[in-house]
PDB file of N, CA and C in Angstrom:
ATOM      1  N   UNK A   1     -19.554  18.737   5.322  1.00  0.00           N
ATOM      2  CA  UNK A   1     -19.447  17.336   5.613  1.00  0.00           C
ATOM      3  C   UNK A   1     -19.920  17.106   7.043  1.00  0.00           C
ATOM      4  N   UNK A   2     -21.085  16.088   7.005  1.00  0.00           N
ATOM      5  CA  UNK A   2     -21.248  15.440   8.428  1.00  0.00           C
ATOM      6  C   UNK A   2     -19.945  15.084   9.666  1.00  0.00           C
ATOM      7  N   UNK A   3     -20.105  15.610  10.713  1.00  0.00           N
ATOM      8  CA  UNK A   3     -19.163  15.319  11.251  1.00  0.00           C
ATOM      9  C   UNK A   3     -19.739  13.679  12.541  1.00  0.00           C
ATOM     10  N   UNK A   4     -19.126  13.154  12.971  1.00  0.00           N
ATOM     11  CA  UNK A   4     -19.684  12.214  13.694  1.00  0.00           C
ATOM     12  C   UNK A   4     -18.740  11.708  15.271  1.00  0.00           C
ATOM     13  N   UNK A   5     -18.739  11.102  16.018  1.00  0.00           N
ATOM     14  CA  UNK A   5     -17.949  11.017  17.311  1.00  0.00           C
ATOM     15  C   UNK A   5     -17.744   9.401  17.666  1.00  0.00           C
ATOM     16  N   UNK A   6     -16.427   9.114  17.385  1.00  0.00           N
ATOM     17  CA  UNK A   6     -15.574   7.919  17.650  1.00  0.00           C
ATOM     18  C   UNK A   6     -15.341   7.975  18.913  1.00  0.00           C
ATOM     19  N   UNK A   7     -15.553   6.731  19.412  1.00  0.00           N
ATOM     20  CA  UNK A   7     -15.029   6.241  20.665  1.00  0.00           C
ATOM     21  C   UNK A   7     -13.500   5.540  20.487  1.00  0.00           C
ATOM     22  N   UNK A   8     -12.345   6.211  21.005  1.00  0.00           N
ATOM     23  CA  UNK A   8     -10.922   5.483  21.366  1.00  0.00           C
ATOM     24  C   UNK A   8     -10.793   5.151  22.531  1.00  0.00           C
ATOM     25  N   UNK A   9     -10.074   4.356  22.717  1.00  0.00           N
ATOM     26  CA  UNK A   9      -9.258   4.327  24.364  1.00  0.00           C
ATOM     27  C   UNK A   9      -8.368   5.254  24.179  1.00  0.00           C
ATOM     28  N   UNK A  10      -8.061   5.655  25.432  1.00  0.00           N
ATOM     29  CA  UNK A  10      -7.302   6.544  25.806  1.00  0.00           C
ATOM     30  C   UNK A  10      -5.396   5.788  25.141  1.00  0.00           C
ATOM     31  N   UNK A  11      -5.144   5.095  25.267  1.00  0.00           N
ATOM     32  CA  UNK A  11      -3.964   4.276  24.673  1.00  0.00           C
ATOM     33  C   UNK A  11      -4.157   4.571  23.171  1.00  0.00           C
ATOM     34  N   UNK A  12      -5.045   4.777  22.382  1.00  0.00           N
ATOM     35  CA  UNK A  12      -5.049   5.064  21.422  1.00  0.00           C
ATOM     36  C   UNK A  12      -4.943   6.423  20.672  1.00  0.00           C
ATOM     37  N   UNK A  13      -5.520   7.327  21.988  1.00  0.00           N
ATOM     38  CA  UNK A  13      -5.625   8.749  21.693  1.00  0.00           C
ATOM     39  C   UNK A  13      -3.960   9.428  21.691  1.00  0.00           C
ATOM     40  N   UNK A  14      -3.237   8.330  22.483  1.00  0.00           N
ATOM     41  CA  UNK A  14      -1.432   9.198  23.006  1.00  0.00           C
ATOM     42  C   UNK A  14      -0.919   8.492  21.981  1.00  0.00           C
ATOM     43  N   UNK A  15      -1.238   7.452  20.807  1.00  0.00           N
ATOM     44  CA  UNK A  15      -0.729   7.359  20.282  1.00  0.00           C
ATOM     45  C   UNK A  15      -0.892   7.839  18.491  1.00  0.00           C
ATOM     46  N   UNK A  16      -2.086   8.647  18.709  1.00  0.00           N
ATOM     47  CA  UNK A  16      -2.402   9.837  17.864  1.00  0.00           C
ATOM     48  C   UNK A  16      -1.891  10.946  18.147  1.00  0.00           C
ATOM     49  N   UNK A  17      -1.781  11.196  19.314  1.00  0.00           N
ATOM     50  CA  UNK A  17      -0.755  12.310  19.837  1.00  0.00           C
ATOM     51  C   UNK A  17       0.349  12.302  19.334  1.00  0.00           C
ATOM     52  N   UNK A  18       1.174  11.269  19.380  1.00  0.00           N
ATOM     53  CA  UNK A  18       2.420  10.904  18.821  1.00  0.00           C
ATOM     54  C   UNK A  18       2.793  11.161  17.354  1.00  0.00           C
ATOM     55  N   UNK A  19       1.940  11.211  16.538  1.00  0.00           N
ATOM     56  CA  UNK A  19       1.770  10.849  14.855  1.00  0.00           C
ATOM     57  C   UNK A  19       1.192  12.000  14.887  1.00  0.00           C
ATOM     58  N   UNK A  20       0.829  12.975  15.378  1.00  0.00           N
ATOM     59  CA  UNK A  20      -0.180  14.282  15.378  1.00  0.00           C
ATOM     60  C   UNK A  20       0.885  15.181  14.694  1.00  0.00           C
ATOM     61  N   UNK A  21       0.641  16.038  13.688  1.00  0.00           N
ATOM     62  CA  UNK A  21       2.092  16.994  13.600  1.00  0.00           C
ATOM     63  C   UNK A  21       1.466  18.076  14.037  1.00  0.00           C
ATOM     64  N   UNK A  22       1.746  19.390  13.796  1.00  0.00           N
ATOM     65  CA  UNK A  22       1.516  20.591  14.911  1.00  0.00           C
ATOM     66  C   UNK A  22       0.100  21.075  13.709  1.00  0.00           C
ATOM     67  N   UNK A  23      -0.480  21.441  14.648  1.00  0.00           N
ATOM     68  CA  UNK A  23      -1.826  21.848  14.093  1.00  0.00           C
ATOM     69  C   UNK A  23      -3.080  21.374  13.278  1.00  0.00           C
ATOM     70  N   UNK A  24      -2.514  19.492  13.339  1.00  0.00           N
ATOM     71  CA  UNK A  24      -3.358  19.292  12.251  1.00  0.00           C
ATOM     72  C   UNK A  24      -4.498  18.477  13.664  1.00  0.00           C
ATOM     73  N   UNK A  25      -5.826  18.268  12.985  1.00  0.00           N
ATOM     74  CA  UNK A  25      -6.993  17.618  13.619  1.00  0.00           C
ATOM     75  C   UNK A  25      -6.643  16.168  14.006  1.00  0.00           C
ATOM     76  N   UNK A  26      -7.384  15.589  14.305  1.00  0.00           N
ATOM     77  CA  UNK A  26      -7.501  14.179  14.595  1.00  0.00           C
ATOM     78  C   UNK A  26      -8.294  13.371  13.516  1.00  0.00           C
ATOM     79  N   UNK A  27      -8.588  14.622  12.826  1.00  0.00           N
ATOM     80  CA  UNK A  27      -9.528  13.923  11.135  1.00  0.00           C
ATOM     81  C   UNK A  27      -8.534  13.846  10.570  1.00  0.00           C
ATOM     82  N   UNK A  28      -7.764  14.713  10.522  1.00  0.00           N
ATOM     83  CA  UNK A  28      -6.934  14.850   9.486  1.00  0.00           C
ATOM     84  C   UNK A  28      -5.141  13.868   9.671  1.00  0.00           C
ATOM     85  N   UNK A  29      -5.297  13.644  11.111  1.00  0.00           N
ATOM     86  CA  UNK A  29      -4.331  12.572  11.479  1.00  0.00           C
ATOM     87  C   UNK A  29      -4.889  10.890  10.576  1.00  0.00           C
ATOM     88  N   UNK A  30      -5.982  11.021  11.044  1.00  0.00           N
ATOM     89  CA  UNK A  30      -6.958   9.769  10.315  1.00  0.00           C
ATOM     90  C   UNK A  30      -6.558   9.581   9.388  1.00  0.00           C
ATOM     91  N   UNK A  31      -7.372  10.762   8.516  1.00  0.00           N
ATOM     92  CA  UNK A  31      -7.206  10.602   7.424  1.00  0.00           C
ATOM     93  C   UNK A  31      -5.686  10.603   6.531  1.00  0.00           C
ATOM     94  N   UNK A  32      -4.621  10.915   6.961  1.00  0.00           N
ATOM     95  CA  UNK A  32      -3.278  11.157   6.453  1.00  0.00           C
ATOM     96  C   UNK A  32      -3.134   9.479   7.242  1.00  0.00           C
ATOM     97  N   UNK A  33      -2.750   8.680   7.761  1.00  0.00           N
ATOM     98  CA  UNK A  33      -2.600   7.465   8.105  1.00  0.00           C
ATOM     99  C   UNK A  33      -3.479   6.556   7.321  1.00  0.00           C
ATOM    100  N   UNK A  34      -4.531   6.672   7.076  1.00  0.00           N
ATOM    101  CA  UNK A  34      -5.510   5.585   6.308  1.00  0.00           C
ATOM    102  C   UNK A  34      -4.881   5.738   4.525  1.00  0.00           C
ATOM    103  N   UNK A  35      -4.608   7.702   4.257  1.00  0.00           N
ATOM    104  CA  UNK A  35      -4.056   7.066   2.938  1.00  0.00           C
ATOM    105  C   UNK A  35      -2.573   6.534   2.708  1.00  0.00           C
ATOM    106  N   UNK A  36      -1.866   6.628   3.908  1.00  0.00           N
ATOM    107  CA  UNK A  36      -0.545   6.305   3.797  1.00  0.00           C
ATOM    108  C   UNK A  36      -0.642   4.710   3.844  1.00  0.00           C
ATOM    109  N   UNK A  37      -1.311   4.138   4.344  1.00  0.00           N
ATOM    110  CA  UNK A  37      -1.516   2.916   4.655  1.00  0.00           C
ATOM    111  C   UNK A  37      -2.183   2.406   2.941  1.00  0.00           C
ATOM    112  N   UNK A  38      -3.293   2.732   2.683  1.00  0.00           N
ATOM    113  CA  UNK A  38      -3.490   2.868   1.071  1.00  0.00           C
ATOM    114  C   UNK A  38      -2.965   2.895   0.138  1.00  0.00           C
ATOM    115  N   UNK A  39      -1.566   3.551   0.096  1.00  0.00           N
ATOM    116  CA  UNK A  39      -0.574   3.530  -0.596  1.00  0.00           C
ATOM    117  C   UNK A  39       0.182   2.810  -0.271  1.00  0.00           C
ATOM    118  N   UNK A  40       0.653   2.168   0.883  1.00  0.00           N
ATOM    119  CA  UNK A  40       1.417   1.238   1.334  1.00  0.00           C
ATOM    120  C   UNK A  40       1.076  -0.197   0.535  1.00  0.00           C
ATOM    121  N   UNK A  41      -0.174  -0.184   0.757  1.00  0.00           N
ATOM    122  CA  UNK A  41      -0.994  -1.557  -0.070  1.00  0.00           C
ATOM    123  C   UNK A  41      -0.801  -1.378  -1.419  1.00  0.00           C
ATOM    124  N   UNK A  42      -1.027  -0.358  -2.253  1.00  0.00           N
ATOM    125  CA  UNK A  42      -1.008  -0.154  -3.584  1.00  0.00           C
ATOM    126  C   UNK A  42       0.471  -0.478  -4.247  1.00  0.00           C
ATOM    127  N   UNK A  43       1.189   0.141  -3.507  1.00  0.00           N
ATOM    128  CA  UNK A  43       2.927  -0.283  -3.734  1.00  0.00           C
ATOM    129  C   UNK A  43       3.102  -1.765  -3.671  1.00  0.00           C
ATOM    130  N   UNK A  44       2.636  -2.176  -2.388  1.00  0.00           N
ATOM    131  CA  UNK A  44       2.481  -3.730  -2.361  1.00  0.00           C
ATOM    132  C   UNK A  44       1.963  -4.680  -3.423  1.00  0.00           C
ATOM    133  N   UNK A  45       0.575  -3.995  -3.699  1.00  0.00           N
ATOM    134  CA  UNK A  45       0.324  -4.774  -5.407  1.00  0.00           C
ATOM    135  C   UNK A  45       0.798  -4.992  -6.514  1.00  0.00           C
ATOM    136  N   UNK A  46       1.417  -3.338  -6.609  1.00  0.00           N
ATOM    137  CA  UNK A  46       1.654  -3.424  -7.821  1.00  0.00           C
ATOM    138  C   UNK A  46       3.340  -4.374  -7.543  1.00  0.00           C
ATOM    139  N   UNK A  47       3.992  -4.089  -6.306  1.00  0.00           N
ATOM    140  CA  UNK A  47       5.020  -5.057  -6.468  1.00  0.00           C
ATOM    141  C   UNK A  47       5.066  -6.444  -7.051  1.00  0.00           C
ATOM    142  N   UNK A  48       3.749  -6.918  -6.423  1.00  0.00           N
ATOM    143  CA  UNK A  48       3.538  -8.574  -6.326  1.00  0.00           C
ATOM    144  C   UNK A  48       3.224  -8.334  -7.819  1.00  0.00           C
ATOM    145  N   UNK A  49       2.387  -7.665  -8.646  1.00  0.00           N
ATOM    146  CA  UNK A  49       2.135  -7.853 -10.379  1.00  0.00           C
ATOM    147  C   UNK A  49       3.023  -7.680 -10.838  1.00  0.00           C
ATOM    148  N   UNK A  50       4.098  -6.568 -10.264  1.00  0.00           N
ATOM    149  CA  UNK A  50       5.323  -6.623 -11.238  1.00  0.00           C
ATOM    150  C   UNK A  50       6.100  -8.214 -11.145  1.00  0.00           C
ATOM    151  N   UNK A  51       5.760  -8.575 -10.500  1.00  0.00           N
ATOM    152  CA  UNK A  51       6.484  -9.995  -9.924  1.00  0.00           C
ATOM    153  C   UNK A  51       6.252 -11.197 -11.354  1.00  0.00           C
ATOM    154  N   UNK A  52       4.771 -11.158 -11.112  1.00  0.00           N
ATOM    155  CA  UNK A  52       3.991 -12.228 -11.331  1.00  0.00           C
ATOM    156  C   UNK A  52       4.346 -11.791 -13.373  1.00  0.00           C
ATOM    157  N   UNK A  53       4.144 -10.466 -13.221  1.00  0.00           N
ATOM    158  CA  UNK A  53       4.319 -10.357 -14.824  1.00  0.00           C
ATOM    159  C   UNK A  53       6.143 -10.814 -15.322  1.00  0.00           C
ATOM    160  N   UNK A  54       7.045 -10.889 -14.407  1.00  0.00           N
ATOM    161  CA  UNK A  54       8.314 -10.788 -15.049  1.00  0.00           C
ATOM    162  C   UNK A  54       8.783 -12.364 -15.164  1.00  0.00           C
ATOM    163  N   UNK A  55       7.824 -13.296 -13.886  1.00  0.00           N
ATOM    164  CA  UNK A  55       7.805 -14.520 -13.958  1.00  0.00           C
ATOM    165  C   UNK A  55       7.067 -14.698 -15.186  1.00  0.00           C
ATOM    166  N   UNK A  56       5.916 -14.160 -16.148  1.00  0.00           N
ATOM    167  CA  UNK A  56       5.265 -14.921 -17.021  1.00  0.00           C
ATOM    168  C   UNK A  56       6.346 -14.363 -18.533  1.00  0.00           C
ATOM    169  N   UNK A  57       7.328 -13.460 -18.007  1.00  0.00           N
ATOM    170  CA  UNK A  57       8.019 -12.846 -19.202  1.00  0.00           C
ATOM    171  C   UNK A  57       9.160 -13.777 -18.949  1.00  0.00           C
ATOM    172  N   UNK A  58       9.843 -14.013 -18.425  1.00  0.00           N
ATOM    173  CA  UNK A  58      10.877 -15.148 -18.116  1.00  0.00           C
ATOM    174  C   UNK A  58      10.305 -16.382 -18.730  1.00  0.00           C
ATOM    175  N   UNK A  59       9.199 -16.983 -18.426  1.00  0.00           N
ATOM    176  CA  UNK A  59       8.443 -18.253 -19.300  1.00  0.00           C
ATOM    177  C   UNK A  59       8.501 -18.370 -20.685  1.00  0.00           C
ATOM    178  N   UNK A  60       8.275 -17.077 -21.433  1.00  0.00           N
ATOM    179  CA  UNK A  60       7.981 -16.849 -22.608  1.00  0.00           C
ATOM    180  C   UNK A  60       9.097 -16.934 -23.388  1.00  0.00           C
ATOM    181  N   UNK A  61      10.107 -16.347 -22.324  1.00  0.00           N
ATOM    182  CA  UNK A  61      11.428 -16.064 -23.133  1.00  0.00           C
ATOM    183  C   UNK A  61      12.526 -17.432 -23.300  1.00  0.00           C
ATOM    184  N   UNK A  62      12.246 -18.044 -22.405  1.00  0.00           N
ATOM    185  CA  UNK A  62      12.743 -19.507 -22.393  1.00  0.00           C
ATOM    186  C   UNK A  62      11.781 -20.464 -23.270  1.00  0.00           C
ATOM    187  N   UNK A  63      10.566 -20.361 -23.181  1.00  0.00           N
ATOM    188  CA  UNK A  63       9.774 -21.272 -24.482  1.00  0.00           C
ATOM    189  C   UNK A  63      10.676 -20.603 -26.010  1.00  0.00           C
ATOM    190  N   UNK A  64      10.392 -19.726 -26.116  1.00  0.00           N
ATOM    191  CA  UNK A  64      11.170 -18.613 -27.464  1.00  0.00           C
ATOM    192  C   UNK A  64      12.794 -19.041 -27.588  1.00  0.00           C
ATOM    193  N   UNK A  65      13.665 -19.186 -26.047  1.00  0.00           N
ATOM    194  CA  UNK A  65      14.582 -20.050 -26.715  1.00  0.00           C
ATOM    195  C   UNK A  65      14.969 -21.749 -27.073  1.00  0.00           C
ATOM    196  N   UNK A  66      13.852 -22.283 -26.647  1.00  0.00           N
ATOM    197  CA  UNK A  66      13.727 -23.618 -26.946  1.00  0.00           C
ATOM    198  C   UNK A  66      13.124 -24.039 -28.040  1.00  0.00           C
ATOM    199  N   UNK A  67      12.580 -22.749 -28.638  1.00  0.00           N
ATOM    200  CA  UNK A  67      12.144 -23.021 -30.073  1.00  0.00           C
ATOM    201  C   UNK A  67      13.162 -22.465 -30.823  1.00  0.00           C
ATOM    202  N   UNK A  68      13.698 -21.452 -30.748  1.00  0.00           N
ATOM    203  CA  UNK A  68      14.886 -20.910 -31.469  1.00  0.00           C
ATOM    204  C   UNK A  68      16.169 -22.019 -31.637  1.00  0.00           C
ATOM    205  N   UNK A  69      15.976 -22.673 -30.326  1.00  0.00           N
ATOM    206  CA  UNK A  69      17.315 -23.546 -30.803  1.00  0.00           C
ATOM    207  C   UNK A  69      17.074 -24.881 -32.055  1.00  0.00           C
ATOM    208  N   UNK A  70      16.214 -25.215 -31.569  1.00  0.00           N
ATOM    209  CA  UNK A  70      15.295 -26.278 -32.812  1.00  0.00           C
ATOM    210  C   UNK A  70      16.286 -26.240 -34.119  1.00  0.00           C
ATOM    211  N   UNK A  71      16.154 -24.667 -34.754  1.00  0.00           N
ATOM    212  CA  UNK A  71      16.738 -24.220 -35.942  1.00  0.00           C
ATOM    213  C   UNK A  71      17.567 -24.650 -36.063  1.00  0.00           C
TER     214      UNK A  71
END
């Protein structure tokens, strides 16, 4: 893999330091933060669909008892 050279500020580098665990790169800090963050979002979606689907199952189930009562 191509490797390539990012410019940080220095404020940014101590706070890769910080999040750094023992031995790993600064790729690999990257990269372990970008997918945690990735997954952070993905959890987030699927929260908001679980949402949106239990609101359209709640709808259904109240049309279903407003026809049931009819009877």
């Amino acid at each position: 893999m191509e490797a390539t050279t990012i410019k940080v500020y220095s404020k940014t580098k101590h706070a890769l330091d910080d999040v750094r665990q023992e031995q790993e790169t600064y790729d690999q800090v990257i990269s372990r933060l970008v997918a945690q963050t990735k997954k952070k979002n993905l959890v987030k979606e699927l929260i908001e669909a679980y949402k949106s689907k239990a609101e359209e199952d709640i709808k259904t189930a109240q049309e279903w008892d407003a026809v049931s009562d009819v009877e």
